[in-house]
Protein backbone atom coordinates (compact mmCIF):
# COMPACT_ATOMS: atom_id res chain seq x y z
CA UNK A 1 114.80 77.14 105.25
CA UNK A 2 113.16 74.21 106.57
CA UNK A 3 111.97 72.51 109.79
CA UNK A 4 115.49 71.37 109.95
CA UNK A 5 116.60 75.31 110.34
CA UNK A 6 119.42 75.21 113.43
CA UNK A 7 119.47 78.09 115.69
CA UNK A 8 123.18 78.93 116.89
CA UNK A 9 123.34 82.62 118.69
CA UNK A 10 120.93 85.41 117.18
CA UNK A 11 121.23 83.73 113.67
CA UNK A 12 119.09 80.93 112.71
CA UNK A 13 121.16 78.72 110.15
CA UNK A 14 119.95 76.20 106.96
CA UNK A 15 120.77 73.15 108.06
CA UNK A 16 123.69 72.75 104.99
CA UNK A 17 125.30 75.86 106.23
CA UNK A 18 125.06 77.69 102.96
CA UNK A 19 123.04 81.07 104.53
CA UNK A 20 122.18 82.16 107.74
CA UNK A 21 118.88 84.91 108.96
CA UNK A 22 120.36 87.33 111.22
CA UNK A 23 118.27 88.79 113.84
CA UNK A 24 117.92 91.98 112.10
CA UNK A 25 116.14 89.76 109.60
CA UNK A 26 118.79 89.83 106.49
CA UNK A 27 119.08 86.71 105.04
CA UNK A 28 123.47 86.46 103.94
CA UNK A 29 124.76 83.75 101.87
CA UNK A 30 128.46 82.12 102.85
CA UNK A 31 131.29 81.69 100.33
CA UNK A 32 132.72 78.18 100.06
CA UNK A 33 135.85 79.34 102.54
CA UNK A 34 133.60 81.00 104.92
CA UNK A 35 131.73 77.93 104.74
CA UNK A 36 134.24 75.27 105.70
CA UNK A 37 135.96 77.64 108.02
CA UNK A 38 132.42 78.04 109.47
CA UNK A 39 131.59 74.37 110.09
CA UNK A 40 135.47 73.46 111.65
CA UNK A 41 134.62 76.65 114.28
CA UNK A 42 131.21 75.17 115.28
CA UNK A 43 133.11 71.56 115.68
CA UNK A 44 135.16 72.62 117.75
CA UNK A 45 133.22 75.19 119.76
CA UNK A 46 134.81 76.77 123.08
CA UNK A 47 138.09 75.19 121.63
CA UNK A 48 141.54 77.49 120.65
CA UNK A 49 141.85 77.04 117.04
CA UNK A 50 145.67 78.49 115.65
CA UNK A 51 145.49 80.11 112.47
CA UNK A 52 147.59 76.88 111.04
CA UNK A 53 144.61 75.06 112.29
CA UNK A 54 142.09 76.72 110.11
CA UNK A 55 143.65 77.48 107.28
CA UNK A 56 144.01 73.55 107.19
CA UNK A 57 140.83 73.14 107.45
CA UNK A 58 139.70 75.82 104.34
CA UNK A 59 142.37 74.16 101.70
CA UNK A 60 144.26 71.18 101.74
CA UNK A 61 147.22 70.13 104.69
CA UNK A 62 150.21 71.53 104.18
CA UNK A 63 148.97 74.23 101.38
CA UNK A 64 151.72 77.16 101.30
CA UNK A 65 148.44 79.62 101.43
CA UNK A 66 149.69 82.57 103.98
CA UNK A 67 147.84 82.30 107.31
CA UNK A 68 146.79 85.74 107.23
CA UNK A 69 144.21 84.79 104.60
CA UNK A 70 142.13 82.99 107.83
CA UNK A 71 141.99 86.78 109.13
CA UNK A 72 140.60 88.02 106.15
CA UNK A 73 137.83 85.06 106.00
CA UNK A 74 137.06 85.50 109.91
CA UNK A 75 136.46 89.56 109.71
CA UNK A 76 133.99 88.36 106.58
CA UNK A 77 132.23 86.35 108.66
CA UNK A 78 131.84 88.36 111.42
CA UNK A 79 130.42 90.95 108.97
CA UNK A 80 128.23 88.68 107.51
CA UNK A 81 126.60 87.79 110.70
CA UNK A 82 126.55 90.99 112.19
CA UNK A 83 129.65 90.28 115.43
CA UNK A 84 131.31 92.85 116.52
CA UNK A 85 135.30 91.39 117.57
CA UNK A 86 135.29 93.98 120.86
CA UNK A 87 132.09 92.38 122.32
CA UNK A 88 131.66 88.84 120.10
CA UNK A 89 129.03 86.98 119.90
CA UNK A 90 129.97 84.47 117.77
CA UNK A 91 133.56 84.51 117.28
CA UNK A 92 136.62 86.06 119.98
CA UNK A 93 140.13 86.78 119.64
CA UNK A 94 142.36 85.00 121.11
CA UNK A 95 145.47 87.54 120.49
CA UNK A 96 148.79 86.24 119.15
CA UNK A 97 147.00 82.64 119.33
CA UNK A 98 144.40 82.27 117.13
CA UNK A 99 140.36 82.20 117.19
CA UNK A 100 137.40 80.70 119.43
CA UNK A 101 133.89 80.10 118.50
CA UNK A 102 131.52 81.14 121.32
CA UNK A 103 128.26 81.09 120.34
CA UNK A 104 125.89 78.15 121.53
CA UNK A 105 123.55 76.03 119.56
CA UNK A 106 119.98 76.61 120.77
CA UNK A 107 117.97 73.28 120.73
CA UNK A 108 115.93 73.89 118.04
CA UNK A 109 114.12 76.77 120.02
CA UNK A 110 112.48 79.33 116.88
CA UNK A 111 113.06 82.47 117.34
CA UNK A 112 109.37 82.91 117.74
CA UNK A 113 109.80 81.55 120.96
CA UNK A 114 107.92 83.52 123.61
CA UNK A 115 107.01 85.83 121.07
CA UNK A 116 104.08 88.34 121.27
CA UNK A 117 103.81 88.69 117.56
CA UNK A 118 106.35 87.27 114.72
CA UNK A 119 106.88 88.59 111.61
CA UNK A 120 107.10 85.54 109.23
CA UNK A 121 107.29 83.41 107.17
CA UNK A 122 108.57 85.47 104.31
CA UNK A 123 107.41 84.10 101.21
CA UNK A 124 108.41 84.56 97.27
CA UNK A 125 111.81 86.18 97.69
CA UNK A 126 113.28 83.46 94.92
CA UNK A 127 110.37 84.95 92.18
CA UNK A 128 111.24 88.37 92.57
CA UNK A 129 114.74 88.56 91.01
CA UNK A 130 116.23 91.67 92.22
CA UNK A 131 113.50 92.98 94.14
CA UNK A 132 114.89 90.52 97.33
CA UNK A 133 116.67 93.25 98.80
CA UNK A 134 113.94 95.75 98.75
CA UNK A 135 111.64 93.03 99.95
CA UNK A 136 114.13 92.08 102.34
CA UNK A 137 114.66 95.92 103.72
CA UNK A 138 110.61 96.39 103.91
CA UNK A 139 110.42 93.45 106.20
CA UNK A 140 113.34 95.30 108.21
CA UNK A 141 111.15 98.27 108.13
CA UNK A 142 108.16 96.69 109.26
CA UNK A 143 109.68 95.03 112.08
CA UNK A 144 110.50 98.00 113.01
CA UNK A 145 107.24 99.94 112.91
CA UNK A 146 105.57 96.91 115.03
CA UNK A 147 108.02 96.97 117.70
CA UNK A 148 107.47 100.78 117.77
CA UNK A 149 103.91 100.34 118.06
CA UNK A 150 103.66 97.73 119.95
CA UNK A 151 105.68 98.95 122.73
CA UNK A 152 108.74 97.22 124.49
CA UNK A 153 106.42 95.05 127.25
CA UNK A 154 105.72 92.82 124.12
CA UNK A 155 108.01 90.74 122.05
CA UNK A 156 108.24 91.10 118.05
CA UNK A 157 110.84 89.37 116.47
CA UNK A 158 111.57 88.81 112.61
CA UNK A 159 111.43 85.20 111.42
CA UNK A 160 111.93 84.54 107.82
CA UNK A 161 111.69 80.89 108.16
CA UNK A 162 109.03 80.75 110.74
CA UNK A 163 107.99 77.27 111.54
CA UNK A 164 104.42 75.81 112.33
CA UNK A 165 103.29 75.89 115.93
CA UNK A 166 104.07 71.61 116.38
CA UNK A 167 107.85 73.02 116.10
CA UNK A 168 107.36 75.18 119.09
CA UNK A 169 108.32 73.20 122.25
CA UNK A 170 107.33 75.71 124.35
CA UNK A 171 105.82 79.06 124.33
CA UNK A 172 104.83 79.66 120.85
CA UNK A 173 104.27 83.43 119.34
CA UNK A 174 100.34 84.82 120.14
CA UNK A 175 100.49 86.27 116.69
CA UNK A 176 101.67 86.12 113.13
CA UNK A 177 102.06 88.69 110.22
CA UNK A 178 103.47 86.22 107.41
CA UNK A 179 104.93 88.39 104.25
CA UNK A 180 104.41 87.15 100.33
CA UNK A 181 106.33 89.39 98.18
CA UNK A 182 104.80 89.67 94.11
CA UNK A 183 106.17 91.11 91.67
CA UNK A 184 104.12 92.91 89.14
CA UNK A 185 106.59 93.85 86.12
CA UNK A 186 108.74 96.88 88.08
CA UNK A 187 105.94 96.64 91.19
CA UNK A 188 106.69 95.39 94.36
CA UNK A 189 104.05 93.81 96.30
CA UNK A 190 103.08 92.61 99.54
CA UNK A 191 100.40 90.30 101.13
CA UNK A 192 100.34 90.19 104.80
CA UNK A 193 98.38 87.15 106.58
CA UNK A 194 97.53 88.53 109.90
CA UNK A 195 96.35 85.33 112.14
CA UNK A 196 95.75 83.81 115.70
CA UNK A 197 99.28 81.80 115.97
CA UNK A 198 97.92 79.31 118.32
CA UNK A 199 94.59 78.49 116.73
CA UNK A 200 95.73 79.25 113.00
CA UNK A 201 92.71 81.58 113.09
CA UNK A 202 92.84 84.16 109.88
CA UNK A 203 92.67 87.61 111.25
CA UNK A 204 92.91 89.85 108.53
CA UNK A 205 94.71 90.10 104.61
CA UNK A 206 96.20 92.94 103.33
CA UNK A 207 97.97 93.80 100.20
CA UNK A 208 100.29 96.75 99.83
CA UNK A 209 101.95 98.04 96.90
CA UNK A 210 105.85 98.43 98.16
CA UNK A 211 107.94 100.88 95.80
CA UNK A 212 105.51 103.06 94.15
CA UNK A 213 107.99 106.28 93.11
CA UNK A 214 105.19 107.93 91.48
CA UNK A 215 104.13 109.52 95.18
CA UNK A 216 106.58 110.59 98.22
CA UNK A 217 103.58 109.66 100.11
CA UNK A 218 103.83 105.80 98.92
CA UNK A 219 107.29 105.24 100.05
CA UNK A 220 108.33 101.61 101.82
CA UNK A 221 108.77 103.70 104.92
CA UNK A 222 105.55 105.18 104.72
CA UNK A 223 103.51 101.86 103.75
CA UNK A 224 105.68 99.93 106.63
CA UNK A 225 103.83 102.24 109.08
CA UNK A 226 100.37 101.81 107.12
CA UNK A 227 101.33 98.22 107.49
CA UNK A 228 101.96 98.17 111.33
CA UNK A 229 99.12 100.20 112.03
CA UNK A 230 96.81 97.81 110.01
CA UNK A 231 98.63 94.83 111.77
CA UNK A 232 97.60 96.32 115.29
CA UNK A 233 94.74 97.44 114.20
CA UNK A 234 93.38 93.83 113.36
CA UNK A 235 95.06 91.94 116.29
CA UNK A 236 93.14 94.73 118.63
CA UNK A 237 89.91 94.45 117.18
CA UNK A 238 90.31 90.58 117.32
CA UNK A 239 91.58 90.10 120.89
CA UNK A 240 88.54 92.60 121.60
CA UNK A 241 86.16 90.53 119.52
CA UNK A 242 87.10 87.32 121.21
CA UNK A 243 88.40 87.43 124.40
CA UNK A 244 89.09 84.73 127.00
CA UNK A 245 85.72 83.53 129.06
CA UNK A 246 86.64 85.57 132.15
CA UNK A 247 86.85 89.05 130.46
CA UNK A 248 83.31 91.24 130.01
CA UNK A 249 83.83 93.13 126.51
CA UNK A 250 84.87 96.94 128.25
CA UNK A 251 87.73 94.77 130.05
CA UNK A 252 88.55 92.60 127.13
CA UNK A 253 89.11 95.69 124.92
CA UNK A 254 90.99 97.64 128.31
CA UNK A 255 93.48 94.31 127.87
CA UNK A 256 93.94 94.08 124.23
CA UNK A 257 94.64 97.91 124.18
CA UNK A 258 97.11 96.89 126.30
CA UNK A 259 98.09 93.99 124.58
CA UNK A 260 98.84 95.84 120.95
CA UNK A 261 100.61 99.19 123.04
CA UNK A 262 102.18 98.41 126.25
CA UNK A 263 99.63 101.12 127.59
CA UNK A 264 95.35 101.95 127.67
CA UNK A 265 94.58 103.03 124.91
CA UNK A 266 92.40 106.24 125.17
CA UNK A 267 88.90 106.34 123.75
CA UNK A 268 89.63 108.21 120.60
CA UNK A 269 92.43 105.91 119.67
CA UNK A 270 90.11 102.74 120.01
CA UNK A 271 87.16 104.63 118.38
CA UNK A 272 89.80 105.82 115.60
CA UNK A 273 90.17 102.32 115.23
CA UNK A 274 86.59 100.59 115.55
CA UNK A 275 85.91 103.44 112.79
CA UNK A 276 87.94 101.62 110.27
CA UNK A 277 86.91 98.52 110.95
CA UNK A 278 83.11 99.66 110.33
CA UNK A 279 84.22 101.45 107.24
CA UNK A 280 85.52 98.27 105.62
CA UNK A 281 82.15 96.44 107.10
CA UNK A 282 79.42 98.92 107.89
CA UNK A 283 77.11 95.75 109.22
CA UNK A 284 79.96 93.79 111.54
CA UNK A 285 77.70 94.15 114.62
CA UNK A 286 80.42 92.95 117.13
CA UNK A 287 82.24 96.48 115.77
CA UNK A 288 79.13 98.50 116.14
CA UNK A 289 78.92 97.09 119.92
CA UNK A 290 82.00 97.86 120.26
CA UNK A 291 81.94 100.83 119.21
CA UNK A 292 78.95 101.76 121.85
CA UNK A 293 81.01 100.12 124.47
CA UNK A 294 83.96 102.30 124.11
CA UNK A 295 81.63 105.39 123.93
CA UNK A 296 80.24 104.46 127.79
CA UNK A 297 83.94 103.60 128.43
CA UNK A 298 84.49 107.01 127.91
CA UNK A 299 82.63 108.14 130.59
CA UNK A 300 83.97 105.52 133.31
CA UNK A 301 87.30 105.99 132.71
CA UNK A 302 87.09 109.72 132.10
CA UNK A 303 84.19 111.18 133.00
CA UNK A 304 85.84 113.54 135.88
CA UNK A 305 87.76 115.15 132.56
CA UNK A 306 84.41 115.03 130.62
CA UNK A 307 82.24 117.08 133.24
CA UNK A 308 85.25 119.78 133.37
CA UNK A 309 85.18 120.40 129.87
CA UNK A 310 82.94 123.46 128.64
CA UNK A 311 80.53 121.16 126.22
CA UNK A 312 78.32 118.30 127.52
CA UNK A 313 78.50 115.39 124.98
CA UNK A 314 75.98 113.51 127.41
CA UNK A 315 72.96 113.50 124.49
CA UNK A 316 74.48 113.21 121.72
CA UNK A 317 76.92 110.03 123.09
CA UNK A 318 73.72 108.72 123.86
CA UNK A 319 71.46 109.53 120.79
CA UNK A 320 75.30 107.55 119.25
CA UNK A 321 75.06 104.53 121.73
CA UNK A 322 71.12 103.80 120.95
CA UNK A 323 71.64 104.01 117.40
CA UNK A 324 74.77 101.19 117.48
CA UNK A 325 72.62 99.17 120.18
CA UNK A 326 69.62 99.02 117.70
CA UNK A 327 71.77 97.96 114.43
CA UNK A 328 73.70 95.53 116.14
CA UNK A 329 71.25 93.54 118.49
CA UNK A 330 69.52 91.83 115.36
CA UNK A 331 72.73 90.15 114.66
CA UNK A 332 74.21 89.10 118.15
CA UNK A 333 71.13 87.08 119.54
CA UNK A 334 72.92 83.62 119.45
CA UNK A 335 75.84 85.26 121.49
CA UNK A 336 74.82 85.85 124.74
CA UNK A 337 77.69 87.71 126.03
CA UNK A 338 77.28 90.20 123.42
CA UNK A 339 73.92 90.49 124.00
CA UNK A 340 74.13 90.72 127.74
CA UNK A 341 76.69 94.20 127.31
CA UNK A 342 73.65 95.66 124.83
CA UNK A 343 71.35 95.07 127.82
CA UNK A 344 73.61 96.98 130.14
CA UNK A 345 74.20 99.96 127.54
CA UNK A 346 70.43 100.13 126.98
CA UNK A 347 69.79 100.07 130.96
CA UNK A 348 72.72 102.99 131.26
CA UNK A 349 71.28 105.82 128.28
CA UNK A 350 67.58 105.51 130.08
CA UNK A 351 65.74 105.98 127.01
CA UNK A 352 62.64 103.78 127.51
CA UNK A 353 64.49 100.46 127.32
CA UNK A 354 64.88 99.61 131.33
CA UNK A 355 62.01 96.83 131.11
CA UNK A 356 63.53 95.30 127.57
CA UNK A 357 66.88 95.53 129.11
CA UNK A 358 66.45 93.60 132.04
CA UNK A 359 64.75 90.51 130.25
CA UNK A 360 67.25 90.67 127.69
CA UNK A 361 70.08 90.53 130.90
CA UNK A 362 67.89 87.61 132.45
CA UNK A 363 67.54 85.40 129.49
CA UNK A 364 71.33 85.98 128.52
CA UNK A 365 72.56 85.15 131.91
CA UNK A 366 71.00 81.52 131.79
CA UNK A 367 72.96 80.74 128.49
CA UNK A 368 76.03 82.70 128.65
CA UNK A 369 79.33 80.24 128.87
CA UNK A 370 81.82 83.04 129.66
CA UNK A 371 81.03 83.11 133.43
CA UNK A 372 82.93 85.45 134.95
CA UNK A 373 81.62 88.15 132.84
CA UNK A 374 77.89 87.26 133.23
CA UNK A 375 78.26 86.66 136.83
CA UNK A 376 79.43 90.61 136.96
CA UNK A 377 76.97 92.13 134.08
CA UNK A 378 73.65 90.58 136.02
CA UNK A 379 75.44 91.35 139.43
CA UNK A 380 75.25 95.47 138.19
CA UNK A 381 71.93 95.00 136.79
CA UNK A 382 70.49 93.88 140.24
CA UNK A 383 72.41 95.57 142.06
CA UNK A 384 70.81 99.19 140.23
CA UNK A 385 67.32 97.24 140.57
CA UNK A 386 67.89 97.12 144.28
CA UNK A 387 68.33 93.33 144.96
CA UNK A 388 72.34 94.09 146.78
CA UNK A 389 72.28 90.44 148.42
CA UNK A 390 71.95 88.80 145.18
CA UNK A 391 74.62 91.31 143.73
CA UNK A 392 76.68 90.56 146.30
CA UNK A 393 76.39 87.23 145.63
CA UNK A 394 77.36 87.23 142.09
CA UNK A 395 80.11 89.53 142.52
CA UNK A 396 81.40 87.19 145.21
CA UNK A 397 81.36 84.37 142.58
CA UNK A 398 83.07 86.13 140.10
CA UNK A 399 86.07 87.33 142.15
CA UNK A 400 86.62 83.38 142.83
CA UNK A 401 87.72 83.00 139.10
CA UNK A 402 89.65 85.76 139.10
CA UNK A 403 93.28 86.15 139.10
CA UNK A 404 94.83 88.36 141.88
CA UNK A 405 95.43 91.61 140.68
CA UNK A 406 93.82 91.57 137.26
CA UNK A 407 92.23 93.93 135.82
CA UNK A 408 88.81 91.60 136.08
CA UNK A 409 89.15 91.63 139.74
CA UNK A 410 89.95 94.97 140.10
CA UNK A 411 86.68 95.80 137.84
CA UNK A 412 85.27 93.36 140.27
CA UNK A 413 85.82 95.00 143.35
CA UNK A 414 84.56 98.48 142.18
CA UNK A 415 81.35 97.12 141.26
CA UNK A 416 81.18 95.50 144.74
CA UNK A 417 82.03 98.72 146.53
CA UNK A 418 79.14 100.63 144.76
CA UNK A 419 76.77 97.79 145.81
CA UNK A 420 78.06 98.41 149.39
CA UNK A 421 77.98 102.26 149.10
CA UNK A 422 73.94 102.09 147.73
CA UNK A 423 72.92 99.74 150.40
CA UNK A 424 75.07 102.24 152.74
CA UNK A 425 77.10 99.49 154.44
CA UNK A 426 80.10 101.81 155.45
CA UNK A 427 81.97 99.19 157.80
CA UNK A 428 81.78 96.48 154.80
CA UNK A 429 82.67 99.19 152.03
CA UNK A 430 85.46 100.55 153.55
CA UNK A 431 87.28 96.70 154.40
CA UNK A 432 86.79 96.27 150.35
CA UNK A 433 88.40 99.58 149.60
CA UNK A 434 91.41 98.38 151.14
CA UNK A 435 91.52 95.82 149.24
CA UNK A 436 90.49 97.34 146.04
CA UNK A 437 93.55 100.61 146.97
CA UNK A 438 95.81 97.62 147.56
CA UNK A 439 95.48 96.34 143.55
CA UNK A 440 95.28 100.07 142.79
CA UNK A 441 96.14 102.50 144.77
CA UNK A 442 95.62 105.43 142.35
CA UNK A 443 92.15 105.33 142.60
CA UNK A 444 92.64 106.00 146.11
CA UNK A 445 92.37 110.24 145.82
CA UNK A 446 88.95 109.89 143.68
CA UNK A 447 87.36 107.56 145.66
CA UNK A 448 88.37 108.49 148.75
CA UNK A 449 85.69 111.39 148.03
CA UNK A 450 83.34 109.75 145.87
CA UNK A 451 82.83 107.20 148.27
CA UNK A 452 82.90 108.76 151.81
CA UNK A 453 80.27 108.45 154.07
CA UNK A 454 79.13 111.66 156.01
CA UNK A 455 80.00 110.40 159.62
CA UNK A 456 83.42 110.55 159.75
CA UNK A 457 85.49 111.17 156.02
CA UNK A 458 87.43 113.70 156.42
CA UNK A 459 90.00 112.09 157.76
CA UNK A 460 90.32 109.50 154.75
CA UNK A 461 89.52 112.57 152.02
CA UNK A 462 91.33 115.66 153.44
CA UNK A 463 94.15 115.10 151.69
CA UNK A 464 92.24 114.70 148.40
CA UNK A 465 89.67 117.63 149.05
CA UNK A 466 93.42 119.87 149.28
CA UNK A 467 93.96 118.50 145.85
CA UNK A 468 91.10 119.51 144.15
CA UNK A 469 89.08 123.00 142.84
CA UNK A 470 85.44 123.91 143.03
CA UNK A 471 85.50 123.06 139.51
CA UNK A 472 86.81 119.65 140.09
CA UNK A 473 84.40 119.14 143.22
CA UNK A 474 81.31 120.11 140.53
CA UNK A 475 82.47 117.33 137.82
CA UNK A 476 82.90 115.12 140.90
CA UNK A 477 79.37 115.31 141.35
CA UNK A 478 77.92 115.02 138.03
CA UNK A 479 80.22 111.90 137.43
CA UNK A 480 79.08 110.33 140.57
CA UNK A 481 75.41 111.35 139.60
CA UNK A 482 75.65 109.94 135.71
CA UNK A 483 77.52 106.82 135.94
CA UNK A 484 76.04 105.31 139.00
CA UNK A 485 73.39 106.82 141.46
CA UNK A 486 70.94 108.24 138.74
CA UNK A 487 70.54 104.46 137.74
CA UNK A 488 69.58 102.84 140.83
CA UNK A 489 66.11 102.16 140.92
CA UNK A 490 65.12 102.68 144.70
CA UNK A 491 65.62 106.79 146.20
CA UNK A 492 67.35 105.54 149.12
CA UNK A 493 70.30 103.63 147.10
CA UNK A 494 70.40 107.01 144.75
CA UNK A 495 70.99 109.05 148.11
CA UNK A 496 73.39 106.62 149.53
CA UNK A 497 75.78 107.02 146.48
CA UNK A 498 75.38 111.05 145.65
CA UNK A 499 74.60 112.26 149.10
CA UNK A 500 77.82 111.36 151.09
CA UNK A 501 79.73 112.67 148.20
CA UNK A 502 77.77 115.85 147.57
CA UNK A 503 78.12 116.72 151.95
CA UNK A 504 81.81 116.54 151.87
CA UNK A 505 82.53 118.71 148.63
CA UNK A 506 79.84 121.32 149.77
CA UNK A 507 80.87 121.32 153.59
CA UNK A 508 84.28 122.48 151.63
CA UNK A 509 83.38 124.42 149.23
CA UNK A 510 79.88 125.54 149.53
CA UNK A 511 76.82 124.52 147.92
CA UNK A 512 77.33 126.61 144.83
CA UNK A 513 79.67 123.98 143.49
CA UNK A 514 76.38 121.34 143.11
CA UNK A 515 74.95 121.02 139.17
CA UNK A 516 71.86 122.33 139.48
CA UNK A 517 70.27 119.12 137.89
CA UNK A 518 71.43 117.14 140.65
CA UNK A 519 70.17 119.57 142.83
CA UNK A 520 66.69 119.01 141.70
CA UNK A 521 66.91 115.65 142.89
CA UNK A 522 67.97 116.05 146.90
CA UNK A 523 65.58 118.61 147.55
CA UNK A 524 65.85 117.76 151.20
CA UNK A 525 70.03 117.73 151.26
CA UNK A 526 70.31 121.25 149.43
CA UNK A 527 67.38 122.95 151.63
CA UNK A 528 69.06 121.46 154.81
């Protein structure tokens, strides 16, 4: 089907009437009465049309053809384009009078239209002789292992005939999988162009062999889901790769996770994933950062469930994050993003590279063109070094490009908060929690005892401290201690964000539930 392709209802019509693409994707050819009785309905749409009427207008005037044969051509068409008479979306009943045609013409609106990802164009279905229908049921399949996959906040729809993006009016599709069937004697193939819909941007190629009977494990179902997963796979890693200039690289990959799901993905799904991507290209650096990224993610996101575990992974994730930080850096110099997130990884494992770290930060903060993201990176790294104003500063310039309620600002504002909390500023920390509980209020119960002062929390953290175990109040601690105070460089910031924490869990539970390396360091708070 061409440009010229007419959307009426869910079907999407050539523009000579001779087939129609459902929206289940099958492609049905109409019989010459079908056909003609087809094209007098859609003349005379919303009209009462007698039986008399259109048997007329399937033979000639006055024919002594029965009327009943209309029936039987109406119930083939409403099988052919898959209308059900008791709720019709193309043609109703009009009983003991005759028929009306109800669906509307869409003005030339794709069916791509507002589309997250569209599957299409499908390509070489007239070479493959009577491998269409297979071809035809795998892109069926497919569709529905994406929208499975995907997850119902995002649109997938199936568009054989998928037009180029100047036919979109509006809203075109983010992504496209386009299909090329080949046919290899009795082998069914499949080539999948995975690409950037707006910006025609090639993604990924893959080619799968369809109907290989030789192994159960090779079935179309089975390489429909290999497909999908691939498909995901590739518009993750992408969206990841190259997000928009707002987004630092632990957010951008938070939002594609999103994105390709509905949900966050956890760690060892988007390490499961930057895995294959390595294993295709061991020296894709972007991957390899990546890759350390999501192992630090880890610990922000889950580092209360980390701590309660029986095995500390701290060394190892670390010895794992230096070793990606050193084989990627080489290659990312001339992106200063990139380079800026190495910078903060090296400053987090404390291995020696504090001093390179910083001047990498500095010198990629005076090039870097996605803003927001710099403006936050350098506001953490001076914030740890103990220059809060400036910090403050930059995180204040950041939050005016954000969106309300994004996940950005929301990143943002807990960055902010732990510059307040170091610098103990209790009055200004506790206005931004309200607004940070406000875009998230179920952070509220951890920080309400991460972040209390000692004057006066239990009123704000009783409730939580009720909640919790000894246990829980001892990988409280050790989070607090490894993702934020041990990096500050000045003792009194470190005190400001452990000690407050560390007064309230022990006043409940005793002191035994403190890590004994963190007691090491407050000499003065566990002899008091």
């Amino acid at each position: 089907m061409t440009q010229a392709s007419i959307q009426i209802g869910t079907a999407t019509f050539d523009q000579n009437f001779l087939t129609a693409t459902r929206e289940d994707g099958l492609t049905v050819r109409f019989s010459r009465s079908e056909r003609l009785l087809l094209l007098h309905m859609l003349n005379n749409a919303g009209a009462l049309l007698t039986r008399n009427q259109l048997l007329d207008a399937i033979s000639e005037p006055g024919s002594d053809k029965a009327d009943r044969n209309v029936d039987f051509i109406v119930n083939r068409l409403r099988r052919k384009l898959d209308d059900r008479p008791s709720e019709p979306s193309f043609i109703a009943t009009q009983y003991g009078e005759g028929y009306i045609w109800v669906a509307k013409k869409a003005s030339n609106k794709p069916l791509g239209t507002g589309a997250y990802l569209v599957v299409g164009p499908i390509r070489g279905l007239s070479y493959i002789g009577d491998s269409s229908p297979l071809a035809q049921e795998f892109s069926k399949l497919l569709l529905a292992e994406l929208t499975h996959q995907i997850g119902p906040s995002n649109k997938v729809v199936l568009d054989p005939n998928s037009p180029p993006l100047h036919a979109f009016v509006t809203d075109p599709p983010k992504f496209e999988a386009s299909l090329a069937f080949v046919r290899k004697g009795d082998i069914l193939e499949c080539v999948v162009h995975t690409k950037n819909f707006q910006t025609a941007k090639l993604i990924a190629i893959q080619r799968h062999v369809i109907n290989d009977n030789s192994c159960e494990k090779r079935s179309k179902y089975f390489v429909a889901k290999k497909v999908a997963e691939c498909v995901v796979k590739d518009i993750w890693v992408a969206h990841a790769k190259h997000p928009d200039d707002l987004a630092p690289l632990p957010i951008s990959m938070h939002d594609a996770s999103i994105d390709t799901s509905g949900v966050k993905a956890n760690w060892k799904e988007s390490e499961r994933r930057l895995n294959r991507v390595i294993e295709v290209d061991p020296d894709d650096a972007a991957a390899q950062l990546m890759k350390a990224t999501n192992i630090h993610s880890k610990y922000i996101f889950m580092g209360h469930q980390i701590f309660m575990g029986p095995d500390d992974p701290r060394s190892e994730d670390e010895e794992n994050i230096e070793r990606l930080i050193s084989a990627s850096l080489p290659h990312i110099q001339d992106q200063p993003h990139l380079v800026m997130i190495a910078a903060k990884l090296l400053f987090f494992i404390d291995r020696g590279y504090r001093r390179m770290a910083v001047e990498l930060s500095e010198a990629s903060y005076q090039t870097a063109t996605t803003v927001v993201a710099s403006f936050a990176a350098m506001g953490q790294m001076r914030s740890f070094l103990g220059e809060i104003d400036d910090a403050l500063q930059l995180f204040d310039q950041a939050l005016e490009l954000c969106e309300e309620g994004s996940e950005i600002e929301a990143y943002i504002l807990v960055l902010k908060c732990q510059a307040y909390l170091a610098a103990g500023e209790q009055e200004k920390l506790d206005h931004q929690l309200q607004t940070l509980y406000k875009r998230r209020p179920a952070a509220k119960p951890l920080l309400s005892i991460s972040w209390a002062f000692p004057s006066a929390p239990a009123a704000r953290a009783e409730e939580s401290l009720n909640a919790i175990t000894a246990r829980d109040a001892t990988a409280i601690i050790l989070y607090n201690y490894y993702v934020a105070a041990r990096l500050f460089k000045h003792s009194n910031h470190f005190e400001n964000t452990l000690q407050p924490t560390i007064q309230l869990l022990s006043d409940h539970f005793g002191q035994s539930i403190i890590p004994e390396e963190v007691k090491a360091l407050l000499p003065g708070q566990m002899n008091a």
